[in-house]
Protein backbone atom coordinates (compact mmCIF):
# COMPACT_ATOMS: atom_id res chain seq x y z
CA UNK A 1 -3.45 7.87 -27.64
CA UNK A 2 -6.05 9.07 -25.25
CA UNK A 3 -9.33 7.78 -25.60
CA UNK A 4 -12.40 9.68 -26.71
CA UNK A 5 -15.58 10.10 -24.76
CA UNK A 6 -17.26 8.57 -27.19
CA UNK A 7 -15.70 5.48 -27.32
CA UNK A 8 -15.69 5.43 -23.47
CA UNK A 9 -19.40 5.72 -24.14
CA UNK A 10 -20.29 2.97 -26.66
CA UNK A 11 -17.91 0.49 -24.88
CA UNK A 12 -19.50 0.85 -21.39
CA UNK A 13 -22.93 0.59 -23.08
CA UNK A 14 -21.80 -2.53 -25.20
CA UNK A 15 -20.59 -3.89 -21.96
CA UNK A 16 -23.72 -2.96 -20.34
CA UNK A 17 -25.69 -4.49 -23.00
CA UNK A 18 -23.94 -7.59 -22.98
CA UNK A 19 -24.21 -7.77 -18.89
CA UNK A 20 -27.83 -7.26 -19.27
CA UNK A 21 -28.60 -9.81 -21.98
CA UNK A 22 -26.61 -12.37 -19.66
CA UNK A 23 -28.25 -11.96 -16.15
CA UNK A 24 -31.36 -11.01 -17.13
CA UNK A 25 -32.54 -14.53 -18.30
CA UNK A 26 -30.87 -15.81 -15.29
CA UNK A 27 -33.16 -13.47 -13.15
CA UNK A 28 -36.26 -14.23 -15.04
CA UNK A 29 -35.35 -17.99 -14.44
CA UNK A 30 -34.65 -17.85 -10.47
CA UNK A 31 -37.68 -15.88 -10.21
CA UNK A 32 -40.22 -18.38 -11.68
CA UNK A 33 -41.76 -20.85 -9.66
């Protein structure tokens, strides 16, 4: 069964979301003093 665009859609973004919410305290963190 061939996947919709839409689904392509909200899984990247879900995996986006998740990437961001990981690194981005990480980044915060390495950048602080």
């Amino acid at each position: 069964v061939p996947i919709s665009n839409t689904q392509k859609t909200e899984k990247f973004l879900f995996g986006f979301l998740l990437f961001t919410l990981f690194w981005l305290p990480l980044s915060l963190g390495a950048n602080r003093p």
